[in-house]
Protein backbone atom coordinates (compact mmCIF):
# COMPACT_ATOMS: atom_id res chain seq x y z
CA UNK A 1 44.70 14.51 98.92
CA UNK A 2 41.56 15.49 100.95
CA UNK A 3 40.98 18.85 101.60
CA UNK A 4 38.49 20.63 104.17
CA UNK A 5 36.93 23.82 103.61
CA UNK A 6 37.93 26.58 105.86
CA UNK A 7 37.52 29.82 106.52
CA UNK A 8 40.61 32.36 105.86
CA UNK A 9 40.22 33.85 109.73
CA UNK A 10 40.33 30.39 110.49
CA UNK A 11 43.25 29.34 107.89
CA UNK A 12 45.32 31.53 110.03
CA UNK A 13 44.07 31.13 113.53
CA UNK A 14 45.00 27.65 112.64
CA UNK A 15 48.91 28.06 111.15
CA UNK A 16 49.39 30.46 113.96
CA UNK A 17 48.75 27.87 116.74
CA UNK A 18 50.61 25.52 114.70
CA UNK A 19 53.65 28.01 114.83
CA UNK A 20 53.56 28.59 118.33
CA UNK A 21 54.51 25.01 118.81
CA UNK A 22 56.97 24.63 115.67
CA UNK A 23 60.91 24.07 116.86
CA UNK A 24 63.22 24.15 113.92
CA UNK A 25 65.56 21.06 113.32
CA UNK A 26 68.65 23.01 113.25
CA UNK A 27 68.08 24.76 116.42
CA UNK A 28 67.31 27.95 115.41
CA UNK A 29 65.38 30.29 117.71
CA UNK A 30 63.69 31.47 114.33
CA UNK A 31 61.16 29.15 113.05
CA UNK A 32 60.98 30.04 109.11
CA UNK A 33 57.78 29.67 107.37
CA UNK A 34 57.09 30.03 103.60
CA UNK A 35 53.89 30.72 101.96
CA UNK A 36 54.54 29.98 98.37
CA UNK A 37 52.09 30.78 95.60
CA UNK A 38 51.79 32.58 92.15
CA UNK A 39 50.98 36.06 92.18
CA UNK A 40 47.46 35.31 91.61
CA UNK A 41 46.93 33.33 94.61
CA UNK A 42 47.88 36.11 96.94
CA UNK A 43 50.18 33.98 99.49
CA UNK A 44 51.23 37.46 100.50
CA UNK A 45 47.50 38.14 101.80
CA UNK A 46 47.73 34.78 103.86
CA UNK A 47 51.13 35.47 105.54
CA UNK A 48 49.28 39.05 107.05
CA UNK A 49 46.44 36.89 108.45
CA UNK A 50 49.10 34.79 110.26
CA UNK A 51 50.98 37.57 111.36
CA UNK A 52 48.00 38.86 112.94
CA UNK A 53 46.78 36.09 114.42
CA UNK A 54 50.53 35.30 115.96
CA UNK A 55 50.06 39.30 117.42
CA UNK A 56 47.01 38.56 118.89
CA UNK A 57 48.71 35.33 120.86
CA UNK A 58 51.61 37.45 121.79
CA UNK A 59 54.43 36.04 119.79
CA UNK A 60 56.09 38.35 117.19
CA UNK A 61 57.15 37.88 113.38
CA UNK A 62 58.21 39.51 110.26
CA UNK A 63 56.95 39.22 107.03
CA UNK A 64 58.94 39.34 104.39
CA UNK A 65 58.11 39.30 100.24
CA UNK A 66 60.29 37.74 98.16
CA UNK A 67 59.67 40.38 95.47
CA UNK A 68 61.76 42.52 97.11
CA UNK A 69 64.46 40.27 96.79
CA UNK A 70 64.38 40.60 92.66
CA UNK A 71 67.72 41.03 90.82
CA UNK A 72 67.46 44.48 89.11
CA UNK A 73 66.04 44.91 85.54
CA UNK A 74 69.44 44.40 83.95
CA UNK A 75 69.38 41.10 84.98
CA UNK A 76 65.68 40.33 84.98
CA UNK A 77 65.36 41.19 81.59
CA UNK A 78 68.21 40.39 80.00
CA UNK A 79 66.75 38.05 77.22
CA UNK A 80 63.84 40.08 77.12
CA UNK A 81 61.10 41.16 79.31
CA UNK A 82 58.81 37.94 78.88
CA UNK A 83 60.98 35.54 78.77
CA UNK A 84 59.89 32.62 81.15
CA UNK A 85 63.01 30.70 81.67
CA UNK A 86 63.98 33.88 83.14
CA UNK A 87 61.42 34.01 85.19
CA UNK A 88 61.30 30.69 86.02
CA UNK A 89 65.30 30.61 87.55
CA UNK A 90 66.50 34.06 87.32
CA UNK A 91 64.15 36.95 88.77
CA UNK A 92 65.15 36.11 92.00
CA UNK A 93 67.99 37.23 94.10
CA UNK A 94 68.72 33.88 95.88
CA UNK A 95 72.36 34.79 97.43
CA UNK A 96 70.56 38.02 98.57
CA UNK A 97 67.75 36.06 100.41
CA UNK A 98 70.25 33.32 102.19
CA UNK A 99 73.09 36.40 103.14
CA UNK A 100 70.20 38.70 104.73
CA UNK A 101 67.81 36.70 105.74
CA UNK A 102 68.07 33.33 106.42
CA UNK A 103 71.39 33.44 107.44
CA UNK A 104 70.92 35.53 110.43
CA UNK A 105 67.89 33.16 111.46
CA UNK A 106 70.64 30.52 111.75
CA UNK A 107 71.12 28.47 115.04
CA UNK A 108 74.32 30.85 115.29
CA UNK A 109 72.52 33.96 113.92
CA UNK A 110 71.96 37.61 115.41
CA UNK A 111 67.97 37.53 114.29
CA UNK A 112 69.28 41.32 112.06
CA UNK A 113 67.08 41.01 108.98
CA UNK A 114 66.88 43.24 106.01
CA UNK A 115 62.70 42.77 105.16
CA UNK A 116 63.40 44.05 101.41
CA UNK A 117 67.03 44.99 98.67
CA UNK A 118 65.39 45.88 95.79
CA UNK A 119 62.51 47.61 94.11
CA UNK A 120 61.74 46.39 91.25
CA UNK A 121 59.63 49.65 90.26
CA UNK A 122 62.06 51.76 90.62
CA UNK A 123 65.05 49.62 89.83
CA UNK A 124 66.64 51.18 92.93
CA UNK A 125 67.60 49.30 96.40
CA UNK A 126 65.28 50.31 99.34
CA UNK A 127 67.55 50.97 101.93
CA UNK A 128 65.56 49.89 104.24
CA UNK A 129 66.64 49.49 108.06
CA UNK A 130 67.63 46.14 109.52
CA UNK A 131 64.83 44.70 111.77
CA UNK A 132 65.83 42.73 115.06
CA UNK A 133 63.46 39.52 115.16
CA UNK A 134 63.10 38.49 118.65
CA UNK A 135 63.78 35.15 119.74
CA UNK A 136 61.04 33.10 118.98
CA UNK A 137 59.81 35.13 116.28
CA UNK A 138 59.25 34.00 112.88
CA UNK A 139 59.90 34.51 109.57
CA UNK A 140 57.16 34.65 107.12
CA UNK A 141 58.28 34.99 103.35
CA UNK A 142 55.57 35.23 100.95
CA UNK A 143 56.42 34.73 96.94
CA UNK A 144 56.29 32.35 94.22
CA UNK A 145 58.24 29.61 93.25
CA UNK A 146 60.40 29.39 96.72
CA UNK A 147 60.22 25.88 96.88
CA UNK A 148 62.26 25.87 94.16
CA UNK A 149 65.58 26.96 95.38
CA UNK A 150 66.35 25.16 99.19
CA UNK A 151 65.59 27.23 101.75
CA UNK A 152 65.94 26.04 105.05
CA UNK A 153 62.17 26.51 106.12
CA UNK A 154 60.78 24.74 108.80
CA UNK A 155 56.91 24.82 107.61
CA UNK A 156 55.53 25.39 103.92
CA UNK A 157 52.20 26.84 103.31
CA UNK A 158 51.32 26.20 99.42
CA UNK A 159 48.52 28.44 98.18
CA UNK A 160 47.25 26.75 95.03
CA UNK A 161 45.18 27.45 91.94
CA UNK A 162 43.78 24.82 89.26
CA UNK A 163 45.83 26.01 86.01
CA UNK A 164 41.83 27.11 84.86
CA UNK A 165 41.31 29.30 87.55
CA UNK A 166 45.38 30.69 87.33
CA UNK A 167 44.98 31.46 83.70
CA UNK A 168 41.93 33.56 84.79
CA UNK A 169 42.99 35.43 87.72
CA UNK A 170 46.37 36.42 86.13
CA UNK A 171 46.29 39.57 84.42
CA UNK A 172 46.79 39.21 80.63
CA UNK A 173 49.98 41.11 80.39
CA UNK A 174 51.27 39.03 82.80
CA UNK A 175 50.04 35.22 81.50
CA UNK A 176 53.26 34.84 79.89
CA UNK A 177 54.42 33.49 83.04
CA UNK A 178 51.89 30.86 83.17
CA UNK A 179 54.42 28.66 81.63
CA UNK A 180 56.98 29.15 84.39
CA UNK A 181 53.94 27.91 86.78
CA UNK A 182 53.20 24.67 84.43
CA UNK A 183 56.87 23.63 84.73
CA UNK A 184 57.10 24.61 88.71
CA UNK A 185 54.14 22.13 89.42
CA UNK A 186 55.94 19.17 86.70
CA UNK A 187 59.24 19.70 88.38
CA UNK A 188 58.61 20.67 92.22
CA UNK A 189 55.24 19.85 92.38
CA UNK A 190 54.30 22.01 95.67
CA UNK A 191 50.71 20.95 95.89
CA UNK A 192 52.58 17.68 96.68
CA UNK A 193 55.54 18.22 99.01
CA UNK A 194 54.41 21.49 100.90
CA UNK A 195 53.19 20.89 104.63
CA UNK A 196 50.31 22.68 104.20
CA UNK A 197 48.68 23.07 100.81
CA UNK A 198 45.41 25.36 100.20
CA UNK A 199 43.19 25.68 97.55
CA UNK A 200 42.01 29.04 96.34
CA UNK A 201 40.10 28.55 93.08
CA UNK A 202 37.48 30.59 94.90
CA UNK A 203 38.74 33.04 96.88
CA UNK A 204 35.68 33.53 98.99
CA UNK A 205 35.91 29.51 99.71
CA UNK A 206 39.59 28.04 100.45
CA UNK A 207 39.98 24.45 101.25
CA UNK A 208 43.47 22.81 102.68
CA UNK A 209 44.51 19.67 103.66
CA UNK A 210 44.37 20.66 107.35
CA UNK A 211 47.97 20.21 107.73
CA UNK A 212 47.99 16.25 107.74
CA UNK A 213 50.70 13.83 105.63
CA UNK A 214 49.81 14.38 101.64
């Protein structure tokens, strides 16, 4: 895979006039894009550049973070609170995501999406309102590991560390998830089958494959 170095402003100048052109397969008014990445590669920070840059060219969206889609602790940490199996398969609220999110982005949907359930610092839900995505809008969800589960998204964004520079940027309390990581890239393998991969060893200097067939 070739990559290109790029700027970040420019990273999402460029998805953004990529979305304005993107028409979902299933007909949905909604396009659906994810940003998938560990925690340490900040996809979260990338899906707020391309919401701004969509702003600027007039077209709304919502982003969305899968974290606060997380099953409560009960759940979470029910075989212990570093266990990375767990982690790997069972952190996230999948039936929460498809029943509040993507399924009102169907082709038949009413575009009422709830941006967050649960909060996983508080172990509480959120309560938050329902937001009305306009036609046309889209639907940014930022997290890690959502290629894993198939979600109907109609562009993926993969932001991508080298396992030297993920080991270093992950806080140690936190690097026993590095082996949830290791098996997402042997058994998914999203630097391979995402539509648009980037590489942020250096966070001052990404590179990406400029959106062209891996």
């Amino acid at each position: 895979m070739r990559l290109e170095a790029i700027t970040w402003e420019r990273l999402g100048d460029a998805l953004a006039e990529r979305l304005l052109d993107l028409a979902p397969a299933d007909g949905s008014p909604w396009p659906r894009v994810a940003f998938d990445g560990a925690p340490a590669a900040r996809p979260g920070d990338l899906a707020a550049r391309v919401a701004d840059a969509l702003r600027i060219r007039g077209r709304s969206s919502l982003t969305v973070g899968a974290e606060g889609f997380l099953r409560p602790a009960s759940l979470r940490f029910e075989y212990g609170r570093e266990d990375a199996e767990a982690y790997y398969g069972g952190w996230l609220d999948t039936g929460a995501l498809w029943r509040e999110v993507f399924g009102p982005l169907e082709a038949t949907g009413n575009g009422r999406v709830l941006p967050d359930l649960w909060d996983p610092v508080t172990d509480r839900a959120t309560r938050s309102d329902y937001v009305q995505l306009s036609r046309g809008g889209a639907l940014l969800l930022h997290g890690s590991l959502l290629l894993n589960h198939w979600f109907p998204f109609d562009l993926t964004v993969h932001v991508s560390l080298s396992p030297a520079a993920l080991r270093r940027r992950t806080p140690e309390d936190e690097r026993w998830t590095l082996a949830a990581f290791i098996r997402y890239d042997t058994e998914t393998a999203p630097a391979e089958t995402a539509d648009v991969v980037v590489r942020a060893d250096d966070p001052r200097h990404p590179a990406w494959n400029a959106g062209q067939p891996l």
